[in-house]
PDB file of N, CA and C in Angstrom:
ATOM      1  N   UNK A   1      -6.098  30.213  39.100  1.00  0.00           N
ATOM      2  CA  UNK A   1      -7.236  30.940  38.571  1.00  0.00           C
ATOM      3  C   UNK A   1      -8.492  30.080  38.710  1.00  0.00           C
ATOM      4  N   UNK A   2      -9.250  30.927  39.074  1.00  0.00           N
ATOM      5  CA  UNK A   2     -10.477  29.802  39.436  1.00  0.00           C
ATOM      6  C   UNK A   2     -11.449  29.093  38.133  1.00  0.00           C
ATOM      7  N   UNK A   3     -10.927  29.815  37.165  1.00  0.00           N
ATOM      8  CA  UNK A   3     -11.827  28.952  35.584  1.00  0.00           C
ATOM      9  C   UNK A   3     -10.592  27.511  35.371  1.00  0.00           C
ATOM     10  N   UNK A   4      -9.309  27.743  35.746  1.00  0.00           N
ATOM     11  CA  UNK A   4      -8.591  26.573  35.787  1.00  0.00           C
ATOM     12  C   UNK A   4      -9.178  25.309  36.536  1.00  0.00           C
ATOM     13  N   UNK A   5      -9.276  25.977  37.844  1.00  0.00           N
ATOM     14  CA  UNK A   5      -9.746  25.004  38.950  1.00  0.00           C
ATOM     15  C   UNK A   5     -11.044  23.844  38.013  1.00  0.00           C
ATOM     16  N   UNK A   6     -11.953  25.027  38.017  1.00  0.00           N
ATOM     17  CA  UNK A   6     -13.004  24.405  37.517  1.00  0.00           C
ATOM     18  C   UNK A   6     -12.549  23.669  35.988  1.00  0.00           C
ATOM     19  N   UNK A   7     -11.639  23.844  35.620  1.00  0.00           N
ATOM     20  CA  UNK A   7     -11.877  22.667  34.179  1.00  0.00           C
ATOM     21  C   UNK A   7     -10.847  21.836  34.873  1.00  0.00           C
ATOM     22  N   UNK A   8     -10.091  21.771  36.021  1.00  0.00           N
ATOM     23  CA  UNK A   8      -9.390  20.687  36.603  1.00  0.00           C
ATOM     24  C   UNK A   8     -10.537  19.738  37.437  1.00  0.00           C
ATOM     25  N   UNK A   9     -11.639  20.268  37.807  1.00  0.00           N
ATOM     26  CA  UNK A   9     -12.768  19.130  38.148  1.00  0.00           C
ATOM     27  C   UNK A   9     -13.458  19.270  36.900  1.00  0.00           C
ATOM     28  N   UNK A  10     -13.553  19.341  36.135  1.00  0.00           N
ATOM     29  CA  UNK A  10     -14.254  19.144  34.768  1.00  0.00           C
ATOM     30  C   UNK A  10     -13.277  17.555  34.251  1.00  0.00           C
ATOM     31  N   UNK A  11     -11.981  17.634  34.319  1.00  0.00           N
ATOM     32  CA  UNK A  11     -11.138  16.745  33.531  1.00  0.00           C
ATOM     33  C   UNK A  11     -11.280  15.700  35.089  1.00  0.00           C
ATOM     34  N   UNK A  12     -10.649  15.780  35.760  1.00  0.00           N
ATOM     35  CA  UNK A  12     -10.829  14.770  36.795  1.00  0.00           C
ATOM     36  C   UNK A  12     -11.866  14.141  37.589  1.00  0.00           C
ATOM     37  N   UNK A  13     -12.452  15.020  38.015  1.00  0.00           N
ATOM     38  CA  UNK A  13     -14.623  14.479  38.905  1.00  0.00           C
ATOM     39  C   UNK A  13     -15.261  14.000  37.484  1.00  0.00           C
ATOM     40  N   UNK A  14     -16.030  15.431  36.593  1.00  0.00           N
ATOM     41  CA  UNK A  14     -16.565  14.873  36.174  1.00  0.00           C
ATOM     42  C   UNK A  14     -16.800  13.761  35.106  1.00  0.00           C
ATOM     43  N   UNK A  15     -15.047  13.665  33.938  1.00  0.00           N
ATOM     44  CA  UNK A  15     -14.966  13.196  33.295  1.00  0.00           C
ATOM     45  C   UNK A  15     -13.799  11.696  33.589  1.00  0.00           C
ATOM     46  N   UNK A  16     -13.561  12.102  34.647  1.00  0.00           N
ATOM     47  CA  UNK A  16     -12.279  11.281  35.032  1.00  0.00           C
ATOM     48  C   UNK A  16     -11.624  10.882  33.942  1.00  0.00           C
ATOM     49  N   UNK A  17     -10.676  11.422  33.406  1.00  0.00           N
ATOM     50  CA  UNK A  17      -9.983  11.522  32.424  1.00  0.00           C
ATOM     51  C   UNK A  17      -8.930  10.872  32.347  1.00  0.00           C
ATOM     52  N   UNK A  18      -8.125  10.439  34.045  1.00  0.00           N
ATOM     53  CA  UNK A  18      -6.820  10.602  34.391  1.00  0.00           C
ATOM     54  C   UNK A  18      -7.486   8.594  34.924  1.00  0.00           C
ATOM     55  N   UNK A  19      -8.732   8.436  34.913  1.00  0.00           N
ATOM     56  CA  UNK A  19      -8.840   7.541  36.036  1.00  0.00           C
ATOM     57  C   UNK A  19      -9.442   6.500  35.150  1.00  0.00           C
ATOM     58  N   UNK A  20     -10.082   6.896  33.699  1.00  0.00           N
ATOM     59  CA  UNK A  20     -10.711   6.003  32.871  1.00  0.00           C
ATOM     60  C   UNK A  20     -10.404   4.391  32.852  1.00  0.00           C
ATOM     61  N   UNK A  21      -8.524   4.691  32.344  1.00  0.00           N
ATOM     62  CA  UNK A  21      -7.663   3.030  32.026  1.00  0.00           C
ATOM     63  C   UNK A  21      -7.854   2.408  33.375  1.00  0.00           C
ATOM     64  N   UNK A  22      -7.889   2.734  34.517  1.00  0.00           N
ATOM     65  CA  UNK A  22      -7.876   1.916  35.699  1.00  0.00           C
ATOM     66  C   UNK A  22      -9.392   1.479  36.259  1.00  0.00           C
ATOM     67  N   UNK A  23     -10.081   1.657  35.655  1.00  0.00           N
ATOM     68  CA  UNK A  23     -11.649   1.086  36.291  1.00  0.00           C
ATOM     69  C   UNK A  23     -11.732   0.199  35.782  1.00  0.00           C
ATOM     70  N   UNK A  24     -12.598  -1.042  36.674  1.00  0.00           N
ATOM     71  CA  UNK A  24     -12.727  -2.494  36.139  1.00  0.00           C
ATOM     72  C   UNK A  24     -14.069  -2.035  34.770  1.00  0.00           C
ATOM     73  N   UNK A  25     -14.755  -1.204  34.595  1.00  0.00           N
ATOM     74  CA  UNK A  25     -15.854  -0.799  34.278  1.00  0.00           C
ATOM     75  C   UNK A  25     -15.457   0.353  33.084  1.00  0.00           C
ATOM     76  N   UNK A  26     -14.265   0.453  33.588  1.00  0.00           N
ATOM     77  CA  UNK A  26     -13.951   1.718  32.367  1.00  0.00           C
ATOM     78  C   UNK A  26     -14.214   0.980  30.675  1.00  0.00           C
ATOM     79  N   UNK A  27     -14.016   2.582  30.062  1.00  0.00           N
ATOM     80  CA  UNK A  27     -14.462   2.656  28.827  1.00  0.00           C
ATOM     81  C   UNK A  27     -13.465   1.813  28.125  1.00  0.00           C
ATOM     82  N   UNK A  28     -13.507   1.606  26.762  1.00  0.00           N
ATOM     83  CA  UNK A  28     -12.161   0.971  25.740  1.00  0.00           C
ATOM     84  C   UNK A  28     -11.859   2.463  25.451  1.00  0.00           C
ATOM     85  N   UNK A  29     -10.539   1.878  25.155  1.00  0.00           N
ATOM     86  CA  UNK A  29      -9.744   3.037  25.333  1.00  0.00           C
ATOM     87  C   UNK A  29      -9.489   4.604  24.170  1.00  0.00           C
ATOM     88  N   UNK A  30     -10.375   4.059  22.891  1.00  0.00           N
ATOM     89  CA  UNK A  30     -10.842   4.751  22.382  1.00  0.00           C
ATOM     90  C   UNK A  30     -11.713   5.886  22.668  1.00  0.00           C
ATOM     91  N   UNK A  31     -12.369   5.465  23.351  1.00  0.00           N
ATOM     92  CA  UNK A  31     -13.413   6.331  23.827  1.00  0.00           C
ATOM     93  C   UNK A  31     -12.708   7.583  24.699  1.00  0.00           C
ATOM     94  N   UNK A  32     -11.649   6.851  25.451  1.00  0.00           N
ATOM     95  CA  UNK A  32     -10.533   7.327  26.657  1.00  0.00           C
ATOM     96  C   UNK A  32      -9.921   8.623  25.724  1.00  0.00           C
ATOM     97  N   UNK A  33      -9.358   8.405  24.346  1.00  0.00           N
ATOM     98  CA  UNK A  33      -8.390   9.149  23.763  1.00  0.00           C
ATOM     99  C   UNK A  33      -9.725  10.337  22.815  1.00  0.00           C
ATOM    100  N   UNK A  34     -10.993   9.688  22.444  1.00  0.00           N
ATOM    101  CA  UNK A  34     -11.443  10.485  22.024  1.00  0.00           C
ATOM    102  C   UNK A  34     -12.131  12.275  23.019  1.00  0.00           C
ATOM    103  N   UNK A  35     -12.310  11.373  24.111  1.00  0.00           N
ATOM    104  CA  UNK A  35     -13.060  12.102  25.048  1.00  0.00           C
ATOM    105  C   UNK A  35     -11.487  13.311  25.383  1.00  0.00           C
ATOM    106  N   UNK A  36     -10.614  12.449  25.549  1.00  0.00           N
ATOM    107  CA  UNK A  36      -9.251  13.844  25.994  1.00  0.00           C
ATOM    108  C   UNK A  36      -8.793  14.728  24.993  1.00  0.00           C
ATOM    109  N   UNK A  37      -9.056  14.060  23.869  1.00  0.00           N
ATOM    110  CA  UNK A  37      -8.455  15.187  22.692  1.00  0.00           C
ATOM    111  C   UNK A  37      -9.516  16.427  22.497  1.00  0.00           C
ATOM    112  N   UNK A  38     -11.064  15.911  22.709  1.00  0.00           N
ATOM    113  CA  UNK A  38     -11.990  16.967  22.742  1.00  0.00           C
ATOM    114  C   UNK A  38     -11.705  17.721  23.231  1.00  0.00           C
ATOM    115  N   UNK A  39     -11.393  17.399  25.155  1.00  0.00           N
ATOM    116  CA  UNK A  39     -11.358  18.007  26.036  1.00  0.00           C
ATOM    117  C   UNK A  39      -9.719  18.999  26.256  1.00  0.00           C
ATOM    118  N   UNK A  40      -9.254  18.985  25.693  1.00  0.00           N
ATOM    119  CA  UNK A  40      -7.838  19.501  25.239  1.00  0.00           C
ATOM    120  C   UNK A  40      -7.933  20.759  24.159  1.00  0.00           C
ATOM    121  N   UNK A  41      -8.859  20.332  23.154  1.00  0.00           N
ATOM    122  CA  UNK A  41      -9.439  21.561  22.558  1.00  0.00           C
ATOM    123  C   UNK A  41     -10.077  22.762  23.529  1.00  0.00           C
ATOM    124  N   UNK A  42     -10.111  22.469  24.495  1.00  0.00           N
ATOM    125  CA  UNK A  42     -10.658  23.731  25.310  1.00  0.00           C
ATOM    126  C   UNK A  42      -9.496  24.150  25.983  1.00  0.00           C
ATOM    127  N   UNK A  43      -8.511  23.196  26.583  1.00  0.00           N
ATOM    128  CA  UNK A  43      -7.956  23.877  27.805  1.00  0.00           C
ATOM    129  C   UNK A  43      -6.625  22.335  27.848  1.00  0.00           C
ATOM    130  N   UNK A  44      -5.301  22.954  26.405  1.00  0.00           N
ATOM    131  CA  UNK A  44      -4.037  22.118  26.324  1.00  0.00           C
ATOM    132  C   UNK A  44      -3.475  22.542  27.690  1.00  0.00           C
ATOM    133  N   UNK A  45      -3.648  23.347  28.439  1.00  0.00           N
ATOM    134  CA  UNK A  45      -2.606  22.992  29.728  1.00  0.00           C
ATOM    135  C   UNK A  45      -2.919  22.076  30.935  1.00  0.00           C
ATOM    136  N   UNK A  46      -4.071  21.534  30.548  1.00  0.00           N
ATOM    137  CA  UNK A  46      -4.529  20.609  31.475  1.00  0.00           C
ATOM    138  C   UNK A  46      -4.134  18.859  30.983  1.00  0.00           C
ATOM    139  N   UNK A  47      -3.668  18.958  29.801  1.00  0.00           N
ATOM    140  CA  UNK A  47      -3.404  17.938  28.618  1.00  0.00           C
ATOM    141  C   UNK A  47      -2.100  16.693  29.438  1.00  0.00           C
ATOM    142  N   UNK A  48      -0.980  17.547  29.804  1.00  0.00           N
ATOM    143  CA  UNK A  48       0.286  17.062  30.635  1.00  0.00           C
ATOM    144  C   UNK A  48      -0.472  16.211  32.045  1.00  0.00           C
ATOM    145  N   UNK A  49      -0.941  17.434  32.858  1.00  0.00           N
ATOM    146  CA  UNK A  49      -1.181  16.677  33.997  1.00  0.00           C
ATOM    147  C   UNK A  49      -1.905  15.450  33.756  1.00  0.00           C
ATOM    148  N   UNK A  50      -3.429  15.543  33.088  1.00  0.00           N
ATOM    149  CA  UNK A  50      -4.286  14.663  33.020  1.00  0.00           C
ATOM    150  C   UNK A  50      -3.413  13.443  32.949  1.00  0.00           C
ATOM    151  N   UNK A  51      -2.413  13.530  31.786  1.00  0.00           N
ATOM    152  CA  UNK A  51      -1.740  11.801  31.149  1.00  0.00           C
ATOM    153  C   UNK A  51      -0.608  11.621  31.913  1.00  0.00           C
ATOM    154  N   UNK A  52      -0.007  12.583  32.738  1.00  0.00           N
ATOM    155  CA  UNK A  52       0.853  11.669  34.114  1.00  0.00           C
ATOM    156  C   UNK A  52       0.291  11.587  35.322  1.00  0.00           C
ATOM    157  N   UNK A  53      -1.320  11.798  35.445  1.00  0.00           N
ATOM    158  CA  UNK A  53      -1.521  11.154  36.381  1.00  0.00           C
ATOM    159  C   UNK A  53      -2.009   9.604  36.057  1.00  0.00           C
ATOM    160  N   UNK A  54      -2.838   9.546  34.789  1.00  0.00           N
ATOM    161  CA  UNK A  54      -3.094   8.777  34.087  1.00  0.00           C
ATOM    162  C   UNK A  54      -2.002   7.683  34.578  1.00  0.00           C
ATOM    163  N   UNK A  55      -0.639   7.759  33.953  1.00  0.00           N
ATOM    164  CA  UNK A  55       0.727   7.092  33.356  1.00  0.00           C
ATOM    165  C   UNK A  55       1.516   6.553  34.690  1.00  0.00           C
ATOM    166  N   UNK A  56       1.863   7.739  36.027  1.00  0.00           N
ATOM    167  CA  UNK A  56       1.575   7.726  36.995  1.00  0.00           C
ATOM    168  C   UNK A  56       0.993   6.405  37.952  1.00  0.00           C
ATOM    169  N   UNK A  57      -0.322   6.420  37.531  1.00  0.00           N
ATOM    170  CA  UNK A  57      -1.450   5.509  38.257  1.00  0.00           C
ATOM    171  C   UNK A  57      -0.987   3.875  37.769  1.00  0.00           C
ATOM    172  N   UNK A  58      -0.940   3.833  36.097  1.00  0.00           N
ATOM    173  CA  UNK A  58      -0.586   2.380  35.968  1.00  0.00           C
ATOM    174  C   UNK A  58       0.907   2.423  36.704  1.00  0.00           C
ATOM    175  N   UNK A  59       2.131   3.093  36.533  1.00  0.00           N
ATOM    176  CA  UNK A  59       2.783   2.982  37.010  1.00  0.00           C
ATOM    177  C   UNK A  59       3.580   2.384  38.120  1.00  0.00           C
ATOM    178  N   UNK A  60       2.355   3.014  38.852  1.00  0.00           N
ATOM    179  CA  UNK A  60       2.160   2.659  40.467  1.00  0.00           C
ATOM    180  C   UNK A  60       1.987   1.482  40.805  1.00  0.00           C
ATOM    181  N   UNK A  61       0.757   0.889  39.953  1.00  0.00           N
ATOM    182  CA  UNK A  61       0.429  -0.419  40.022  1.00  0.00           C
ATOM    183  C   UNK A  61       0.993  -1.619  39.857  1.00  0.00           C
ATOM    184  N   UNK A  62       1.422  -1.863  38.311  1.00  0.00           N
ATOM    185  CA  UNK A  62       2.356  -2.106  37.805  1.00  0.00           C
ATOM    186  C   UNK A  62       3.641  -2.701  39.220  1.00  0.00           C
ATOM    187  N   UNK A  63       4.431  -1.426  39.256  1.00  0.00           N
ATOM    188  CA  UNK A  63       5.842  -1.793  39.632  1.00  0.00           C
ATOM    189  C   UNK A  63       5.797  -0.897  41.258  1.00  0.00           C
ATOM    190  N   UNK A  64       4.891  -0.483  41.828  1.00  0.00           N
ATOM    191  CA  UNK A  64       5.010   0.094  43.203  1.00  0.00           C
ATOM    192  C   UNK A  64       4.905  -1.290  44.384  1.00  0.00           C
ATOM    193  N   UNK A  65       5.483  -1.009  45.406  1.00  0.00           N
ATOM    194  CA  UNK A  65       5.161  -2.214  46.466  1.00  0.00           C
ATOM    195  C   UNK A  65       3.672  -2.434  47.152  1.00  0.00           C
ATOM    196  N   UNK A  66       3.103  -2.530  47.563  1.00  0.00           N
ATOM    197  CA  UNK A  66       1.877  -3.399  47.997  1.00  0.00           C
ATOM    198  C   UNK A  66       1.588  -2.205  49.266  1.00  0.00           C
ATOM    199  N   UNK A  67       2.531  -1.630  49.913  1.00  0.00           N
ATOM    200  CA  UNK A  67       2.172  -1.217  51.262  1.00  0.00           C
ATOM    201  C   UNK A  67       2.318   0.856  50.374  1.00  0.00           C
TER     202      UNK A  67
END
């Protein structure tokens, strides 16, 4: 549905939601949990994806190989 789409670049482009914990520049992480719970008040089915891509990303880092 295209109002999905658009709050899926609302949570990811404009707010980077999923990308916050991994920037050398990112926010403390408060800010991280306050900004998603807002943003969850509009639109909980976007709530899952956002925090495994989030979870995902350290993941990757963490324990994925180099290549």
């Amino acid at each position: 549905h295209p109002d999905y789409v658009a709050l899926e670049r609302v949570a990811y482009a404009e707010l980077g939601l999923a990308s916050m914990s991994h920037r050398p520049d990112g926010p403390p992480p408060l800010v991280k949990y306050a900004l998603t719970h807002l943003f969850v008040q509009a639109e909980f089915g976007l709530c899952c994806p956002v925090s495994m891509t989030d979870s995902l990303t350290r993941t990757l880092r963490r324990f994925g190989a180099p290549e």
